[in-house]
Protein backbone atom coordinates (compact mmCIF):
# COMPACT_ATOMS: atom_id res chain seq x y z
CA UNK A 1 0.86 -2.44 32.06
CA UNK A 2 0.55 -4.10 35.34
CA UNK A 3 -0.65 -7.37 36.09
CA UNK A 4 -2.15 -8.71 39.29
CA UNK A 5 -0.76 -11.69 40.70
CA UNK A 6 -2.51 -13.96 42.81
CA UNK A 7 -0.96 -16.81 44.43
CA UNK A 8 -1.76 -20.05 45.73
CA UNK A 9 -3.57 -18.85 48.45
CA UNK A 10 -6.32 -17.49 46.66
CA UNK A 11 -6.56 -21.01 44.89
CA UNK A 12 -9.09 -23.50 46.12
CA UNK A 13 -7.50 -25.93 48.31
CA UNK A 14 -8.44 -29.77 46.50
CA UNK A 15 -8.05 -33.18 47.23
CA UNK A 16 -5.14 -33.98 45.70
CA UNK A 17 -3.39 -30.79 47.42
CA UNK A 18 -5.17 -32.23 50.66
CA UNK A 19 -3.59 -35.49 49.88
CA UNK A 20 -0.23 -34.32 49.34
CA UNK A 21 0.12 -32.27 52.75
CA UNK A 22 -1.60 -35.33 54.57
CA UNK A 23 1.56 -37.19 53.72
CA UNK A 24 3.63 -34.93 54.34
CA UNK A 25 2.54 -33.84 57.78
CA UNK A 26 2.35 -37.19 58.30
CA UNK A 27 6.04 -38.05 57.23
CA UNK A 28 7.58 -35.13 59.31
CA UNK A 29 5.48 -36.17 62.36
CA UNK A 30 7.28 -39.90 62.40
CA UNK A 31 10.30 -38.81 61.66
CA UNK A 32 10.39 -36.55 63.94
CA UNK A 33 9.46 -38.94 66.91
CA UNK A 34 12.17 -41.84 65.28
CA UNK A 35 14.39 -39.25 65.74
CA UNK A 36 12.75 -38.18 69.07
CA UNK A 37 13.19 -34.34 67.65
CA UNK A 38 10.91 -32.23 69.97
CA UNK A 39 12.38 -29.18 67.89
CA UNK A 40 10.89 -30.35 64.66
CA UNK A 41 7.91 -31.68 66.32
CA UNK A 42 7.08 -28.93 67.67
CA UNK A 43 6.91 -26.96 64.16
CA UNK A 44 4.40 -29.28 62.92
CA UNK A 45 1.91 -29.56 66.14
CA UNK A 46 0.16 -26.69 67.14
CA UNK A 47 0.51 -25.85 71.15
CA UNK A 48 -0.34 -22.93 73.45
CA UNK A 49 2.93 -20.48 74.02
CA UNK A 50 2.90 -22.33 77.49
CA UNK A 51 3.07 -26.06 76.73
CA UNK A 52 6.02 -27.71 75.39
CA UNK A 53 6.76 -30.95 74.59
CA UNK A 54 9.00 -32.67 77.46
CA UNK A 55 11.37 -35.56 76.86
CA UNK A 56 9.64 -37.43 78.56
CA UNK A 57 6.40 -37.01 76.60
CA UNK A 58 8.77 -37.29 73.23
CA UNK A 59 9.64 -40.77 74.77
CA UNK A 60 5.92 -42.19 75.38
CA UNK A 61 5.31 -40.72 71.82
CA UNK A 62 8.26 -43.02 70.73
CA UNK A 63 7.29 -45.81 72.98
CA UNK A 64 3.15 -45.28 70.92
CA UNK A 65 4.22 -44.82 67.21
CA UNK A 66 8.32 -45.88 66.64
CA UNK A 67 7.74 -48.48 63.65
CA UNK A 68 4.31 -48.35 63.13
CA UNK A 69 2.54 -48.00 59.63
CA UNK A 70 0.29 -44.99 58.90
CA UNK A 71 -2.68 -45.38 56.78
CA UNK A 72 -5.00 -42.58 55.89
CA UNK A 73 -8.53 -43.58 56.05
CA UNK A 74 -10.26 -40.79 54.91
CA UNK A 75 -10.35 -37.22 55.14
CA UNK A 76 -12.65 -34.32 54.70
CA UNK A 77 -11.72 -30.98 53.62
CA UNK A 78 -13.76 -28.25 55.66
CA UNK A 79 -14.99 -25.10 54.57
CA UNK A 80 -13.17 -23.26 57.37
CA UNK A 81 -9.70 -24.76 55.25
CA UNK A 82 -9.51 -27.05 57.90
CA UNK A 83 -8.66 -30.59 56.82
CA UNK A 84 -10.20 -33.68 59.37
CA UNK A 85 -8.90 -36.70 58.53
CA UNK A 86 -9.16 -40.53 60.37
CA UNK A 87 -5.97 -42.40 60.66
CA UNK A 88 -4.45 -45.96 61.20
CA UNK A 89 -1.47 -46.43 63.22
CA UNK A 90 -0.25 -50.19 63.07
CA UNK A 91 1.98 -51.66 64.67
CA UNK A 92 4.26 -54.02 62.60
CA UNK A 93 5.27 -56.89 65.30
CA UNK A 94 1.69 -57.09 66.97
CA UNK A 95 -0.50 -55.89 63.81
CA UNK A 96 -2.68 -53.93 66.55
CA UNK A 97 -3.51 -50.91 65.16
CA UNK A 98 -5.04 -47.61 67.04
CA UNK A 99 -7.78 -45.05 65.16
CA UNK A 100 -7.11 -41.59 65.31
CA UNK A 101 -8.91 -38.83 64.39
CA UNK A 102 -6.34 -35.81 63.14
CA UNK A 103 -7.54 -32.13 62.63
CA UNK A 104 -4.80 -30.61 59.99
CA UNK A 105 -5.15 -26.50 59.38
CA UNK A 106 -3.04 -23.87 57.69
CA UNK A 107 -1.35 -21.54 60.27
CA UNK A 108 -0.27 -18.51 58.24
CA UNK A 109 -2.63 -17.43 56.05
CA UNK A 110 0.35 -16.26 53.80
CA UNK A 111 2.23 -19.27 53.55
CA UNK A 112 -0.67 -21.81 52.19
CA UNK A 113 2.24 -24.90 53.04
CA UNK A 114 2.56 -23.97 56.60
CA UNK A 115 -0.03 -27.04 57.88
CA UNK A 116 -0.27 -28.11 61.49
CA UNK A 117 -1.65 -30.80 63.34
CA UNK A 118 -3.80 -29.08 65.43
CA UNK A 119 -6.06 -31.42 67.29
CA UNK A 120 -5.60 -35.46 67.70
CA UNK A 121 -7.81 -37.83 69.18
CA UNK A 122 -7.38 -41.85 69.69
CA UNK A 123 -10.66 -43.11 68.63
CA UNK A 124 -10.56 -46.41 68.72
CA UNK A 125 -7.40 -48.82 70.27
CA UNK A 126 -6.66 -52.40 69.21
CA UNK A 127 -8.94 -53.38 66.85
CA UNK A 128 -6.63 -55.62 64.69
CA UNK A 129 -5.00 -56.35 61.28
CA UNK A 130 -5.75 -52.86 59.19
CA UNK A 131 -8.21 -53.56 56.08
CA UNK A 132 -7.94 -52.63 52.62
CA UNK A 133 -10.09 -49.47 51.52
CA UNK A 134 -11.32 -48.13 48.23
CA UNK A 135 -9.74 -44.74 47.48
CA UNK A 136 -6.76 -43.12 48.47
CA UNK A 137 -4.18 -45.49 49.57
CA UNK A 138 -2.05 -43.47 51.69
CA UNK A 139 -0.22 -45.66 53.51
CA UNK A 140 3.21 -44.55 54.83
CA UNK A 141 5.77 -47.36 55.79
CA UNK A 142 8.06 -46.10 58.99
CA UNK A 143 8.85 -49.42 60.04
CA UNK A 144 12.76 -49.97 60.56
């Protein structure tokens, strides 16, 4: 008798899956600029075969997000398995924080971990002291 397996990828993708990836996209992405990694930042943010990111661009990312706090506002899972999502980058000494808006999606179709960031936009800069939200509190602490 044989039995069909299907994996994970035939399984709808939910919130709390969304949730969990969100956080840790989100985790390798700081640590990866702490540790001013281009290597491992380069696995998690999707780029054309010709761009790379330089050392100098891996320092202004430093210089933008070392020690902030990430909060994730909200996010909306898309039919195309796309996941948008806003986010709040504060940082700790000044308490300014900077809205981005984050488009997350699954690059091989057989691996359903293998999440990128594939699009990032600043929204909104310096609009103060984050606020508390109903919901999900994801709020990851990278401060040192």
């Amino acid at each position: 008798m044989h039995r069909k397996a299907y994996g994970r990828k035939s399984a709808n993708f939910n919130s709390a899956d969304a949730e969990q990836m969100l956080s840790h996209i989100l985790s390798e992405f700081m640590n990866s600029i702490m540790y001013r990694d281009i290597g491992r930042l380069e696995k998690i943010v999707y780029m054309k075969d010709e761009f790379s990111i330089s050392p100098t661009g891996m320092q202004q990312l430093y210089d933008l997000f070392n020690g902030n706090r990430v909060e994730i506002r909200s996010y909306r899972i898309r039919s195309s398995g796309e996941v948008t999502s806003t986010i709040v980058f504060t940082n700790q000494m000044t308490q300014v924080a900077n809205l981005f808006w984050m488009v997350f999606k699954n690059q091989l179709s057989d691996n359903p971990y293998e999440w990128k960031i594939t699009d990032m936009k600043l929204m909104f800069n310096g609009f103060g002291p984050p606020r508390d939200f109903a919901g999900f509190d994801g709020i990851l602490d990278f401060s040192d």
